[in-house]
C-alpha atoms as a PDB file:
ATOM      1  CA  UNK A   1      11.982 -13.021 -10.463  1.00  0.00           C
ATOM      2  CA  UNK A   2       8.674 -11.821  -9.530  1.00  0.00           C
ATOM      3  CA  UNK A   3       7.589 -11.446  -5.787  1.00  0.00           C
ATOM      4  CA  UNK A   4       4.401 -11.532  -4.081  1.00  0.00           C
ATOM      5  CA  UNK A   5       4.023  -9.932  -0.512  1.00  0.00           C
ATOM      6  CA  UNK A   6       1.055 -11.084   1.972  1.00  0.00           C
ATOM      7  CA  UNK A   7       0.050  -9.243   4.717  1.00  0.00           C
ATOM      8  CA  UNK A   8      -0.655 -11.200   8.146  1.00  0.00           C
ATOM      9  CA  UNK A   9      -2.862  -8.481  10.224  1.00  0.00           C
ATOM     10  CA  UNK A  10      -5.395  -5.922   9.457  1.00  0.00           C
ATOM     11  CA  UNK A  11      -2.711  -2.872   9.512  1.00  0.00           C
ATOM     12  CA  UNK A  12      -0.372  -4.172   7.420  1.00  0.00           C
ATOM     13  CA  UNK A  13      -3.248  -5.361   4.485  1.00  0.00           C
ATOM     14  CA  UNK A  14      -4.476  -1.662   4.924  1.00  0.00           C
ATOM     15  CA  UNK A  15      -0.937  -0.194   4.410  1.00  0.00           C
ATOM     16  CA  UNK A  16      -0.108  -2.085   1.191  1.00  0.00           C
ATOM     17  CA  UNK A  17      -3.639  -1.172  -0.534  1.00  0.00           C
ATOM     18  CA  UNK A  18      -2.850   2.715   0.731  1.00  0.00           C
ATOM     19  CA  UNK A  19       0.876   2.317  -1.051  1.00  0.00           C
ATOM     20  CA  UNK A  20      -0.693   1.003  -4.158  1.00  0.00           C
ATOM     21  CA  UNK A  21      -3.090   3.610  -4.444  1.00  0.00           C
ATOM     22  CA  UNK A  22      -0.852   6.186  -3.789  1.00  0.00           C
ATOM     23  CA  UNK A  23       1.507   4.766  -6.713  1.00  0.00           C
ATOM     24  CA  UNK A  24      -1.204   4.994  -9.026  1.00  0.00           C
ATOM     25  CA  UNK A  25      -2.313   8.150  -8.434  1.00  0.00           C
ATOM     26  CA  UNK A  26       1.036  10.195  -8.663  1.00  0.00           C
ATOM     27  CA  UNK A  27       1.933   8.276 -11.627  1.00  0.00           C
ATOM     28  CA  UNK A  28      -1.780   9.478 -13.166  1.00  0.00           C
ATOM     29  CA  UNK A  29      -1.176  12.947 -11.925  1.00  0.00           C
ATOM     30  CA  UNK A  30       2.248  13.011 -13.515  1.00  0.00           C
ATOM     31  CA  UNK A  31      -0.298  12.702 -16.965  1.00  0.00           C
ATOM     32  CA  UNK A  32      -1.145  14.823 -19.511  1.00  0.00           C
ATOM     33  CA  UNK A  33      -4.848  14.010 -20.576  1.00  0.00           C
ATOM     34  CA  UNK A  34      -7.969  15.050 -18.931  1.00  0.00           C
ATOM     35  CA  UNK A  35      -8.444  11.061 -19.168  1.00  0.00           C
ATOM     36  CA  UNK A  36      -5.440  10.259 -16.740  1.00  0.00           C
ATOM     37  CA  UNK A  37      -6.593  13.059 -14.276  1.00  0.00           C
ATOM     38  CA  UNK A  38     -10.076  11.374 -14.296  1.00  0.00           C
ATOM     39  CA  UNK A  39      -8.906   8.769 -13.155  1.00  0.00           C
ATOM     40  CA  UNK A  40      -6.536  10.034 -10.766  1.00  0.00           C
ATOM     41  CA  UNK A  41      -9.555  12.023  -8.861  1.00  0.00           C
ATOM     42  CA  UNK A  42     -11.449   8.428  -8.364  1.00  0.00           C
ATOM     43  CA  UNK A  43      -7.976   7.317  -6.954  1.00  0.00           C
ATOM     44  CA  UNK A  44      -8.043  10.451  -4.590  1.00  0.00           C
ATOM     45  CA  UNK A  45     -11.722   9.216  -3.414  1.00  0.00           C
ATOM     46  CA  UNK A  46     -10.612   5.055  -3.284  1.00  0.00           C
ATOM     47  CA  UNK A  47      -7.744   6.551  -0.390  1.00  0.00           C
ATOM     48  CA  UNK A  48     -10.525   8.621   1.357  1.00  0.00           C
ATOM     49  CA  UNK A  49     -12.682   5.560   1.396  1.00  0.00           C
ATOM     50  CA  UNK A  50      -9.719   3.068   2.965  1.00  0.00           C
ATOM     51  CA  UNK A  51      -8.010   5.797   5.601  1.00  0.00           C
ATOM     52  CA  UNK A  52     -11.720   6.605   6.675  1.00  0.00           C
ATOM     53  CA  UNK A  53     -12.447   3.000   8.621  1.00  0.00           C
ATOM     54  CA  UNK A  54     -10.825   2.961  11.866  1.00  0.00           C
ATOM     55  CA  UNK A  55      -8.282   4.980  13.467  1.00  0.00           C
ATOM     56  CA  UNK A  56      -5.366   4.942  10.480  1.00  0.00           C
ATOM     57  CA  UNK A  57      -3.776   8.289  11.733  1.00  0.00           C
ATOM     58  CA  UNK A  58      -3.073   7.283  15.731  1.00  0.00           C
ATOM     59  CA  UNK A  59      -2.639   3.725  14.210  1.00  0.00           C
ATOM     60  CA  UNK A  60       0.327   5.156  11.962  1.00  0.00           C
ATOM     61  CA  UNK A  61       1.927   7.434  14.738  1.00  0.00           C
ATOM     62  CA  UNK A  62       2.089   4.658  17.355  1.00  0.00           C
ATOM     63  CA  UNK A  63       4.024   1.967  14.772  1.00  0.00           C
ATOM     64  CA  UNK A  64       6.252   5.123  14.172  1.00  0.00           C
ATOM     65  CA  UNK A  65       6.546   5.308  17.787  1.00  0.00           C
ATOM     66  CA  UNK A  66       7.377   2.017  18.505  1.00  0.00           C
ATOM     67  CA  UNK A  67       9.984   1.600  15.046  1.00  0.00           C
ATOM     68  CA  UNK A  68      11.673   4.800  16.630  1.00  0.00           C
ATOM     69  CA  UNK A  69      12.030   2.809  20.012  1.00  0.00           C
ATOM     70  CA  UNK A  70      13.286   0.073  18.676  1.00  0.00           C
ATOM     71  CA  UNK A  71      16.278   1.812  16.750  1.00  0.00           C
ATOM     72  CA  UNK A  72      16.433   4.238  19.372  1.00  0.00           C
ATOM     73  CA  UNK A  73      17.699   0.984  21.162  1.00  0.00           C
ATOM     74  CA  UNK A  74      20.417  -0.380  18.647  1.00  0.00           C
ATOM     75  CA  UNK A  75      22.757   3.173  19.103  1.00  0.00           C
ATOM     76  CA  UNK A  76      26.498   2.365  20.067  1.00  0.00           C
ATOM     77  CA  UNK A  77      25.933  -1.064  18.307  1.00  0.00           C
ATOM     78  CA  UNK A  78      29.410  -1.497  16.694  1.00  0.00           C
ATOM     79  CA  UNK A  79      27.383  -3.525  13.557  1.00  0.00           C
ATOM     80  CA  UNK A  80      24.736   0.098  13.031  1.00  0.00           C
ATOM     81  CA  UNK A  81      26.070   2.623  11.154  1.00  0.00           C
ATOM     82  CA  UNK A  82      25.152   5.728  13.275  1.00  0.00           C
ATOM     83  CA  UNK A  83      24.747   8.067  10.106  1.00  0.00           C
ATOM     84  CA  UNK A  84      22.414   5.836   9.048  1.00  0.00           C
ATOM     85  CA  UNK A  85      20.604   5.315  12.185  1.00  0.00           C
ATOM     86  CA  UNK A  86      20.374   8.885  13.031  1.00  0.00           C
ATOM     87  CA  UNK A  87      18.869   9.347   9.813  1.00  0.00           C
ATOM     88  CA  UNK A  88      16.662   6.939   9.775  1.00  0.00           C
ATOM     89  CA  UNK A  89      14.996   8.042  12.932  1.00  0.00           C
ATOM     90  CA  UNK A  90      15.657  11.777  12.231  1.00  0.00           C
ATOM     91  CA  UNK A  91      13.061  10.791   9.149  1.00  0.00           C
ATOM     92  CA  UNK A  92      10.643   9.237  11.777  1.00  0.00           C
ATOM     93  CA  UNK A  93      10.595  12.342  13.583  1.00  0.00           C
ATOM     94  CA  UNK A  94       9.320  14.301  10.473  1.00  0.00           C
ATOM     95  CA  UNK A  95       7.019  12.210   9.463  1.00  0.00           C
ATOM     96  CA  UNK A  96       5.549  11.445  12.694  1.00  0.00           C
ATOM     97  CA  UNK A  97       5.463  15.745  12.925  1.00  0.00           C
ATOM     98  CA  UNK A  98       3.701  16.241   9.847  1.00  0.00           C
ATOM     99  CA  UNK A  99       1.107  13.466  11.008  1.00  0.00           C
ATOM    100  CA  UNK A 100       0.448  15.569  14.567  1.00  0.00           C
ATOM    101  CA  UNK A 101       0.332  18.654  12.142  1.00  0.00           C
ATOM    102  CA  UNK A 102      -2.705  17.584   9.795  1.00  0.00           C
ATOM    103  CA  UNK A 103      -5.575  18.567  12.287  1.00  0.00           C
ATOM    104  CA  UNK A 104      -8.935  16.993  11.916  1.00  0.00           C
ATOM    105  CA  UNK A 105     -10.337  13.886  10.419  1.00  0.00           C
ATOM    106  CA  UNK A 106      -8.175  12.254   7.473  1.00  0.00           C
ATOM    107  CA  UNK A 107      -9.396  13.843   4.150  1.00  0.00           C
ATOM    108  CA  UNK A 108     -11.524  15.938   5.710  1.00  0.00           C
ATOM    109  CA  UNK A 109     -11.094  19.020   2.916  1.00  0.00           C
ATOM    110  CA  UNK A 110     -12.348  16.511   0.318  1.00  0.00           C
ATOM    111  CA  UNK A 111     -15.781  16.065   2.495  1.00  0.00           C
ATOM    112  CA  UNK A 112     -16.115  19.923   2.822  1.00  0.00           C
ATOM    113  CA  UNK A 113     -15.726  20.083  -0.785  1.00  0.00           C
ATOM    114  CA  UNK A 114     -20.106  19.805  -2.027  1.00  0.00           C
ATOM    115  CA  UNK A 115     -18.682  19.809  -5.818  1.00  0.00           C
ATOM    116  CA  UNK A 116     -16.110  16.870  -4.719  1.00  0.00           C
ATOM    117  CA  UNK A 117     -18.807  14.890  -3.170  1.00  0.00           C
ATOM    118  CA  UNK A 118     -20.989  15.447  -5.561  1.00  0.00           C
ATOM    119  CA  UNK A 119     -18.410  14.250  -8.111  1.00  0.00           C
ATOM    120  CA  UNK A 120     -17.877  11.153  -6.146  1.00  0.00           C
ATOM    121  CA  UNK A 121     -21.638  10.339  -5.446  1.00  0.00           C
ATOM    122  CA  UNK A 122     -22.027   9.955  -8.682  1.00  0.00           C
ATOM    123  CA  UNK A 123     -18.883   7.904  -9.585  1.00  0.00           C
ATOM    124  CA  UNK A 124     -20.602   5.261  -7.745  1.00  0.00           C
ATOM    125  CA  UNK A 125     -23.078   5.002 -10.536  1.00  0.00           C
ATOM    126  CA  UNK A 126     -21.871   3.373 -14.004  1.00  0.00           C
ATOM    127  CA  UNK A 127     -21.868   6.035 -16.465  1.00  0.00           C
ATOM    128  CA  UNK A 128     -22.750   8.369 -13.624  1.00  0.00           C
ATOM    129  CA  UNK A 129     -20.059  10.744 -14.515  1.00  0.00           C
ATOM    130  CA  UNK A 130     -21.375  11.912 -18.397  1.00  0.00           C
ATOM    131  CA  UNK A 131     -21.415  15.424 -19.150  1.00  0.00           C
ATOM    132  CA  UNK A 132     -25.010  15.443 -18.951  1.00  0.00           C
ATOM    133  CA  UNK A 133     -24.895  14.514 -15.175  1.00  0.00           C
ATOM    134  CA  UNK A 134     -21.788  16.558 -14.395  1.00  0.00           C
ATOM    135  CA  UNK A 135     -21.809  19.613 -16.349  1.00  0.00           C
ATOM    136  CA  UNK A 136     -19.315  21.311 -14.100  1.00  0.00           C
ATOM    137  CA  UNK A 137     -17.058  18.589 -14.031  1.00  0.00           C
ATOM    138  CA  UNK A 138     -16.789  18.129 -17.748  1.00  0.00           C
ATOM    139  CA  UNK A 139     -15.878  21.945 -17.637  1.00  0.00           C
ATOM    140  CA  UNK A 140     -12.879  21.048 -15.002  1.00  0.00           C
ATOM    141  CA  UNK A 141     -11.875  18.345 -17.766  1.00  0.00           C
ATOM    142  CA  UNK A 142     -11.263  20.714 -20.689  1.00  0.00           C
ATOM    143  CA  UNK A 143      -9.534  23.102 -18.475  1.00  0.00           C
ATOM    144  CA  UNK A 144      -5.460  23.412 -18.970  1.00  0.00           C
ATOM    145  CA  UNK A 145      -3.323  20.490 -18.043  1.00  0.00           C
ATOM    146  CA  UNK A 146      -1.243  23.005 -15.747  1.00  0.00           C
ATOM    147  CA  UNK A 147      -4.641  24.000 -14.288  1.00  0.00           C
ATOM    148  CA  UNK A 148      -5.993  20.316 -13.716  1.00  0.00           C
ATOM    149  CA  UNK A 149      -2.665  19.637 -11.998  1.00  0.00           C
ATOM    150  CA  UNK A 150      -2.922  22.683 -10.043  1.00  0.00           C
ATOM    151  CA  UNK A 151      -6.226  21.400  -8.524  1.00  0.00           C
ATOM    152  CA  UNK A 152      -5.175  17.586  -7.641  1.00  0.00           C
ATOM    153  CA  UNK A 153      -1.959  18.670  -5.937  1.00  0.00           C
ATOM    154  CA  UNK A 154      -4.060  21.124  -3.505  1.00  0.00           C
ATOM    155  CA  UNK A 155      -6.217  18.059  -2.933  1.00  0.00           C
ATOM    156  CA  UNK A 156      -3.740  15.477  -2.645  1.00  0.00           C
ATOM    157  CA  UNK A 157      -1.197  17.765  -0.561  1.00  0.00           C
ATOM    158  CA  UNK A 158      -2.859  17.238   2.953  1.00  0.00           C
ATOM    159  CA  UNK A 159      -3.296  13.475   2.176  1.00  0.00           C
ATOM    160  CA  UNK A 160       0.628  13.038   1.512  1.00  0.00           C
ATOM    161  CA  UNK A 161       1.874  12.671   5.138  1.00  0.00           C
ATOM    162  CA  UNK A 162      -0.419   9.183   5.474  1.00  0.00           C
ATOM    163  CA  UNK A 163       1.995   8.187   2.368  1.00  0.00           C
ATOM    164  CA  UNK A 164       5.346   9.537   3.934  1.00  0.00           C
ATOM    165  CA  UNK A 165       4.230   7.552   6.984  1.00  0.00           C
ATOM    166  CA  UNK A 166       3.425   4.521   4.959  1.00  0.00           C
ATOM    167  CA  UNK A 167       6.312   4.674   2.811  1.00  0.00           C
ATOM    168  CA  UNK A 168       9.090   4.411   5.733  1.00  0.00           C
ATOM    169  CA  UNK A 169       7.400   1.800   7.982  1.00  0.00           C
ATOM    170  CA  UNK A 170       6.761  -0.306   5.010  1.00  0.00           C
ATOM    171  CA  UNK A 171      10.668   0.588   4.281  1.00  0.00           C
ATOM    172  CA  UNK A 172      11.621  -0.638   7.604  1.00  0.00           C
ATOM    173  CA  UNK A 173       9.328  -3.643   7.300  1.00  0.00           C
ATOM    174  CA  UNK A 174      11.198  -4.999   4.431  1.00  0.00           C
ATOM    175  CA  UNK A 175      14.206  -4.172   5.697  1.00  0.00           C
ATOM    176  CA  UNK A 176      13.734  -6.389   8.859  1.00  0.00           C
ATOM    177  CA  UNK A 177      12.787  -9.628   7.317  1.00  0.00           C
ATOM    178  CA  UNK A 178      14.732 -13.165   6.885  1.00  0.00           C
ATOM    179  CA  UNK A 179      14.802 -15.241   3.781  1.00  0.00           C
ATOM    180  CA  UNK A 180      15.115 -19.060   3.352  1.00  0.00           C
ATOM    181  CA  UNK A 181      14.729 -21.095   0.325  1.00  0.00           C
ATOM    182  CA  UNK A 182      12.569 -23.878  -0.492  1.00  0.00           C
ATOM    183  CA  UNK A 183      11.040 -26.530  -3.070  1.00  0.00           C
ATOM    184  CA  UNK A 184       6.960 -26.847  -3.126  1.00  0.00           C
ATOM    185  CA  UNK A 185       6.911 -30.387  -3.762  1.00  0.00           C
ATOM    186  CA  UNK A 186       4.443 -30.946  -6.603  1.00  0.00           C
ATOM    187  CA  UNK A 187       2.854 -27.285  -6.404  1.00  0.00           C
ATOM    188  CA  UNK A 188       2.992 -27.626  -2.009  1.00  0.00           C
ATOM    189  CA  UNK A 189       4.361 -26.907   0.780  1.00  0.00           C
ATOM    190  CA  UNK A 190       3.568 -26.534   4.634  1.00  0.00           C
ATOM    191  CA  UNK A 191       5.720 -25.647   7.261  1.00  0.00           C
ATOM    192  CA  UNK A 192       5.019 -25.422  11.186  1.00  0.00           C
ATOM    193  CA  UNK A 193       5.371 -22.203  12.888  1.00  0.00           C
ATOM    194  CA  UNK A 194       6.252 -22.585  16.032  1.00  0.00           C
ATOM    195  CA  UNK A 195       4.832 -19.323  17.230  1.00  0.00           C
ATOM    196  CA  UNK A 196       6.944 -17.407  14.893  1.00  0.00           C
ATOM    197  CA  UNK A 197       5.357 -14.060  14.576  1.00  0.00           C
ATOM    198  CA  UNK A 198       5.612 -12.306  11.472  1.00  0.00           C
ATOM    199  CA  UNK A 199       3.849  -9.198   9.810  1.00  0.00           C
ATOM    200  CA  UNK A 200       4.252 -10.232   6.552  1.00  0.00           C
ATOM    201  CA  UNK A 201       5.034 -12.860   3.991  1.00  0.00           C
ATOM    202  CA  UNK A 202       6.506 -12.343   0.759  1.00  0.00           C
ATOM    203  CA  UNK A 203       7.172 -15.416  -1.909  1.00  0.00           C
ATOM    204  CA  UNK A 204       9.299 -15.284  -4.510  1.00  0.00           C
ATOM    205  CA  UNK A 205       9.648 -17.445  -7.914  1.00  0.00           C
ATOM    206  CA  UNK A 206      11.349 -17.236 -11.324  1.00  0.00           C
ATOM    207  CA  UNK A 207       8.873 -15.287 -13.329  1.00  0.00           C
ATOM    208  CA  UNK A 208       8.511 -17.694 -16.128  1.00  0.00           C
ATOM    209  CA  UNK A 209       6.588 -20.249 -13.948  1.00  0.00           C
ATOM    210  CA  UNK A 210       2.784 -19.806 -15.123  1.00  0.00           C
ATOM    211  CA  UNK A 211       1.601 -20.335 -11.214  1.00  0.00           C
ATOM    212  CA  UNK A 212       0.585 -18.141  -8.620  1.00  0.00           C
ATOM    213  CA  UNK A 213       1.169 -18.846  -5.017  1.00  0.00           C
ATOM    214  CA  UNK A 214      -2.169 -19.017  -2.388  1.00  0.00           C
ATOM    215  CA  UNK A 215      -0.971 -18.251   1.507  1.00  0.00           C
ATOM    216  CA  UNK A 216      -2.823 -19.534   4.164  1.00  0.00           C
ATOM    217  CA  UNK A 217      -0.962 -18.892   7.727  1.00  0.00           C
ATOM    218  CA  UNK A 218      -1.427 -18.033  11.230  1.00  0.00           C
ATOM    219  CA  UNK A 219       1.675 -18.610  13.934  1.00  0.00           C
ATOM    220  CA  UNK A 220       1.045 -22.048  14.196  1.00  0.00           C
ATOM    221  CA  UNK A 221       1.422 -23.339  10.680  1.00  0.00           C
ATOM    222  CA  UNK A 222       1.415 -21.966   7.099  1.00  0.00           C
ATOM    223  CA  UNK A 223       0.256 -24.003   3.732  1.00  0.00           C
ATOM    224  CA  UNK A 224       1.264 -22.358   0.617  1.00  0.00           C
ATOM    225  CA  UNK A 225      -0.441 -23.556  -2.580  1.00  0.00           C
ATOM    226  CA  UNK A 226       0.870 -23.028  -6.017  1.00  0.00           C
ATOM    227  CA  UNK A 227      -1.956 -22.616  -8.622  1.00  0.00           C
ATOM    228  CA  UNK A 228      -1.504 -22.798 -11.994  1.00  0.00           C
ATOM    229  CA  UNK A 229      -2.501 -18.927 -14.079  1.00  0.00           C
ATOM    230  CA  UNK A 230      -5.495 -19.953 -15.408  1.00  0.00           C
ATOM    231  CA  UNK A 231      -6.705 -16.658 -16.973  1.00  0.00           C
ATOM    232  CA  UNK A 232     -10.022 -18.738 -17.446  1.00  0.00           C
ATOM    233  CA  UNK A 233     -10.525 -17.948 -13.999  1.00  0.00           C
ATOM    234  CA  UNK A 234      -9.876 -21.632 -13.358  1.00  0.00           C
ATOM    235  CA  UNK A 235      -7.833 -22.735  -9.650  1.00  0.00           C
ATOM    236  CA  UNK A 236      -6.149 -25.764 -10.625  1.00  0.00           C
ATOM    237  CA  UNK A 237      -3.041 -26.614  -8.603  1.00  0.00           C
ATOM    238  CA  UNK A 238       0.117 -26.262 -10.285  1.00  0.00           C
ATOM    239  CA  UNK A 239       1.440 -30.286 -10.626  1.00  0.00           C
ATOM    240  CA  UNK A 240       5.284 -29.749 -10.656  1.00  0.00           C
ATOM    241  CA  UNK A 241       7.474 -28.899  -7.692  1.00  0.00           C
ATOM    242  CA  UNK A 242       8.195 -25.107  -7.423  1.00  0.00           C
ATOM    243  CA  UNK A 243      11.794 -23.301  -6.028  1.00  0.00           C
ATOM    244  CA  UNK A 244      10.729 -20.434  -4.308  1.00  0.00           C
ATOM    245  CA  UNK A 245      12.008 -17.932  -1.657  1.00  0.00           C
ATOM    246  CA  UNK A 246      10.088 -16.945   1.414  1.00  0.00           C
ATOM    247  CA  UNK A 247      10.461 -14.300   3.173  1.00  0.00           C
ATOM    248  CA  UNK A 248       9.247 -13.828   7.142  1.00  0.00           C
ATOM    249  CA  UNK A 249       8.927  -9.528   7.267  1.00  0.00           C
END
C-alpha cells in the first residue's frame, strides 16, 4: 500500500514540509562524501527559510499546550493506559522545555554566521557555489568527514527541538484519526462533510494502481480525484473505479 497525507490548514502543511526536510537532512548528514554534506547544508538553509515566516516557535508550544490538555483530561479513563499516558505527556513537557530554552529568533546562529550567509546567498544562483566563487567553502569540502560532521551537528543542534516538537504532535496527529473504506467510482468520489473538522487527510491505495489521488476539501464537502501517473506531466483522470482508504486525522 502506499499512502498519501494532505494537510487541511496552514500549520499542519508547514509541519509536514519541516518533517520532510528534517528526514533528509539527517539521513545526508549520516553520509560520507563531501557531496552528501553539500547537500545537507542547503537542507539546513531550506528549514531556516520555512520556520522563518510567521510565528512557528509560539505556534508549536501552544498545539503542545493544548495536546497536553487534552490527555491531561483522559487520566483515570479505565480504556488509557496510565504508563503510557504519563509518558506521553511527560515527553510533551520536554519538548515543550527545550522549545522555551532556545532563546532568540529560530535559526538565528545560522544568520550571525557572514561565511553561512554568504554560502547561502550564493546557493541561490545556479552554479553559484563553484570553487571559483566560494574558495573557502570548497576548502570546508575537502576537510575530514569527522570534521564536516563536526560542523553540521553544531549547526543543526539548536534547530533540533522544532523537530522533537514536530515529531510528537505529528505522532499524536496520526494517532487520533478514523479510517473508513471506499470505492472512487470510475477514478471519483465526493462525500459531504457535514462540518466535520479535520486537520488532515490521508488516502490510501494498493501501490500497483498507476494513479495519484487530487484532494480538494473544506468542512462542507470533499472531491477526491484519481489521476492517472502520467510522467509526461499529463492530468488525465484515472477511468476505472479505485478502493481506497481515507483517513480523517
Amino acid at each position: 500500500m502506499i499512502s498519501y497525507e494532505f494537510p487541511l490548514n496552514e500549520r499542519v502543511r508547514t509541519m509536514l514540509r519541516l518533517e520532510d526536510l528534517y528526514r533528509r537532512l539527517y539521513q545526508l548528514m549520516d553520509g560520507t562524501s563531501n557531496c552528501d554534506h553539500h547537500v545537507a547544508l542547503g537542507v539546513i538553509f531550506e528549514i531556516l527559510e520555512v520556520t522563518s515566516r510567521g510565528e512557528l516557535k509560539s505556534d508549536l508550544l501552544q498545539e503542545l499546550e493544548r495536546q497536553k490538555r487534552m490527555l491531561a483530561s483522559l487520566r483515570n479513563n479505565p480504556e488509557i493506559s496510565e504508563d503510557a499516558l504519563e509518558a506521553t505527556l511527560n515527553e510533551i513537557d520536554n519538548v515543550s522545555a527545550q522549545l522555551l530554552s532556545s532563546s532568540g529568533k529560530i535559526g538565528q546562529h545560522i544568520r550571525e554566521n557572514e561565511w553561512l550567509m554568504l554560502i547561502k546567498q550564493r546557493a541561490c544562483i545556479p552554479g553559484g557555489m563553484c570553487e571559483f566563487d566560494l574558495p573557502s567553502y570548497h576548502y570546508w569540502q575537502y576537510q575530514g568527514e569527522a570534521l564536516r560532521r563536526q560542523h553540521l551537528e553544531e549547526w543543526v543542534a539548536p534547530l533540533r527541538p522544532i523537530n522533537n516538537a514536530l515529531t510528537i504532535l505529528l505522532k499524536l496527529l496520526r494517532e487520533n484519526c478514523k479510517s473508513h473504506q471506499f470505492v472512487a467510482q470510475n477514478g471519483s468520489f465526493q462525500q459531504m462533510q457535514g462540518g466535520r473538522v479535520a486537520q488532515m487527510l490521508r488516502v490510501t491505495i494498493a501501490k500497483e494502481l498507476p494513479c495519484i489521488p487530487e484532494i480538494s476539501a473544506n468542512k462542507y464537502a470533499l472531491n477526491i480525484r484519481f489521476v492517472n501517473a502520467d510522467y509526461a506531466g499529463k492530468s488525465s483522470l484515472y477511468p476505472h473505479d479505485v478502493e481506497f482508504k481515507l483517513t480523517f486525522c
